[in-house]
Protein backbone atom coordinates (compact mmCIF):
# COMPACT_ATOMS: atom_id res chain seq x y z
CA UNK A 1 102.21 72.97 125.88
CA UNK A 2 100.02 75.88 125.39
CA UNK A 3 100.57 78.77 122.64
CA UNK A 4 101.52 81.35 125.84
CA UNK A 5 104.11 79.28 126.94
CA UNK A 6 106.04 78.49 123.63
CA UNK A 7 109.69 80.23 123.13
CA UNK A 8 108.83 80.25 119.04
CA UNK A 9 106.34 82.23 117.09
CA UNK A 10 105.29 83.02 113.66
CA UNK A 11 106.98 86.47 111.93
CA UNK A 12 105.51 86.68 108.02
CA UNK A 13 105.70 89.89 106.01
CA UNK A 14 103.62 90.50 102.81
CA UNK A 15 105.07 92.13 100.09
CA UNK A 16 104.13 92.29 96.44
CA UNK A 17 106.42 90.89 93.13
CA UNK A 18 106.30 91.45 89.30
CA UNK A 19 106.56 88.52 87.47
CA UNK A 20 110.36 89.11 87.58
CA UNK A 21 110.20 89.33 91.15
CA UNK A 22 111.10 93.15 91.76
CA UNK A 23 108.87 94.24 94.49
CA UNK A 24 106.17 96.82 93.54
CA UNK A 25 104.63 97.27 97.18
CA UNK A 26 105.64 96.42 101.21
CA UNK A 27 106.53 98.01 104.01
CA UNK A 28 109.02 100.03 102.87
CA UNK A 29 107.07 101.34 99.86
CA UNK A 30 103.95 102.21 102.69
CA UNK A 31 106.48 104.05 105.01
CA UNK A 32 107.63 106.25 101.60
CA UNK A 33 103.97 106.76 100.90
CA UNK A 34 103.07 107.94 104.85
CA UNK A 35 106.31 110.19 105.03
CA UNK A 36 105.29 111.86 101.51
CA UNK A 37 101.65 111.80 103.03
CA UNK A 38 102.95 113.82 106.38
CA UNK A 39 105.49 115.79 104.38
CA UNK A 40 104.12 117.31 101.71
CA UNK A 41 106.48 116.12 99.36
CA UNK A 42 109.17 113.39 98.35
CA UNK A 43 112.39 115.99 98.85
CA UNK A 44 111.47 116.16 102.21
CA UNK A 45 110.03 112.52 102.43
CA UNK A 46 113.51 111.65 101.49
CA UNK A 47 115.39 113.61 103.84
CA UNK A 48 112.91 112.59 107.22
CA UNK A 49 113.82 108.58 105.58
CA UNK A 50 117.07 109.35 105.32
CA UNK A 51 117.09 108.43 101.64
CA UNK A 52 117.94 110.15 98.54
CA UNK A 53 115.58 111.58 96.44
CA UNK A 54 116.66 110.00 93.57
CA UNK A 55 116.27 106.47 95.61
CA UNK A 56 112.29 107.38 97.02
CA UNK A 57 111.19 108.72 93.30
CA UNK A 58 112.45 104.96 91.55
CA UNK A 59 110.70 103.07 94.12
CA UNK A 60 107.90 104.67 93.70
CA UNK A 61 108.11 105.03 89.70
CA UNK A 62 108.40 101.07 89.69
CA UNK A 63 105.02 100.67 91.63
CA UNK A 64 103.00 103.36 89.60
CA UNK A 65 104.59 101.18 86.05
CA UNK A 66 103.59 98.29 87.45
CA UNK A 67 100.11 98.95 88.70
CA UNK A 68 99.94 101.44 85.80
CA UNK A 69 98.33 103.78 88.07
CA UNK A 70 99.68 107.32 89.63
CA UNK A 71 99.89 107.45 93.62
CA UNK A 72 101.44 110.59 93.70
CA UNK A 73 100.18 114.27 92.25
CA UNK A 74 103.00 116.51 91.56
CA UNK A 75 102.84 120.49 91.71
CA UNK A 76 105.91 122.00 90.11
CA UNK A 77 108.37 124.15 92.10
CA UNK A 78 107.42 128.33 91.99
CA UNK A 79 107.28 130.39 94.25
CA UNK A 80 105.04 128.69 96.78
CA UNK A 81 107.83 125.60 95.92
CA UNK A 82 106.43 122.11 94.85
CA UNK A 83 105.34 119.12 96.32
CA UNK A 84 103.53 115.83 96.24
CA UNK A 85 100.13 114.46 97.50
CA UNK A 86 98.75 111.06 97.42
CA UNK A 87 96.30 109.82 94.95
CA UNK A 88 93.30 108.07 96.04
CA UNK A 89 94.57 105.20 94.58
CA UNK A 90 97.38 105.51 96.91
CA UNK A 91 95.28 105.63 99.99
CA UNK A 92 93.08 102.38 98.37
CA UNK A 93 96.39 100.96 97.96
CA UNK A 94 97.59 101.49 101.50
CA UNK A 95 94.65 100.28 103.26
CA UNK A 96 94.53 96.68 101.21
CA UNK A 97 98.16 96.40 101.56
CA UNK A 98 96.99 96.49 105.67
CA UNK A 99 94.13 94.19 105.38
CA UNK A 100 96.06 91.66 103.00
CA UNK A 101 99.00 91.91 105.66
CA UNK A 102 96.24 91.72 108.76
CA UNK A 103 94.73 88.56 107.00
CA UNK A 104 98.18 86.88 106.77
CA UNK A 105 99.02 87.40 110.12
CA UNK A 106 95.78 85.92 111.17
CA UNK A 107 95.94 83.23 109.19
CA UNK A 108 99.90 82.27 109.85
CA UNK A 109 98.98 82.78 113.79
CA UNK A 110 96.11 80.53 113.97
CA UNK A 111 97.57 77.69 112.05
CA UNK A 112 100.91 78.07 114.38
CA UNK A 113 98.25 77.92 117.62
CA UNK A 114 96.56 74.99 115.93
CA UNK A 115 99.64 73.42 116.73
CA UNK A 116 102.34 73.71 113.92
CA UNK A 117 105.31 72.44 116.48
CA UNK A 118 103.09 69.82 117.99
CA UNK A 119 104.34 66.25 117.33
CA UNK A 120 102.08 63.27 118.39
C-alpha cells in the first residue's frame, strides 16, 4: 500500500513546557503574538481573539518569565492611546518556533511514509 492511498496520517504539534509542564510557547501563544503584531496592541489583540485582556497579558507574562526575555514593548496610554509592539526577540522567537514545528512535521511524515503501519 502506498503513502497516497492510506486512510491514516501523522498530526504532531510542537509546543514548549517549563519544567512543571506549563506551556511557555505554541500555537496559541504565536497567534497572540501575530494579532498583537497586526493590531497594534494586546486590548485590541484580545478583542479580534476573542479573549480577555487579562487572559492574552498572563500568557504572555508566563513566556517572557520563563525565557526571561521581553517580546512585547509597551507605550503607555495618552493622548495618542497606548499600545504594544513586538520585540525582536519575539520575531526570533516566532520564526524558530516555525522551523522547530517544520522540522517535526518532516521528520514525523517521513518516518510514517517509511512505513510506520507496515507489518511484514
Amino acid at each position: 500500500m502506498t503513502a497516497k492511498k492510506r486512510n491514516v496520517y501523522v498530526k504532531s504539534k510542537v509546543w514548549l513546557v517549563d519544567k512543571e509542564g506549563r506551556i511557555i510557547f505554541g500555537l496559541g501563544r504565536m497567534r497572540i503574538l501575530k494579532a498583537i503584531d497586526k493590531c497594534g496592541s494586546l486590548n485590541s489583540a484580545a478583542k479580534e481573539l476573542k479573549m480577555s485582556y487579562r487572559a492574552v497579558w498572563g500568557k504572555i507574562k508566563v513566556t517572557e518569565e520563563a525565557l526571561g526575555k521581553p517580546l512585547l514593548v509597551k507605550n503607555q496610554g495618552g493622548s495618542a492611546g497606548g499600545g504594544s509592539t513586538l520585540t525582536p526577540y519575539a520575531y526570533t522567537l516566532m520564526n524558530r518556533y516555525l522551523e522547530l514545528s517544520r522540522i517535526v512535521d518532516t521528520q514525523a511524515d517521513d518516518l510514517f511514509e517509511s512505513g510506520f503501519l507496515d507489518t511484514k
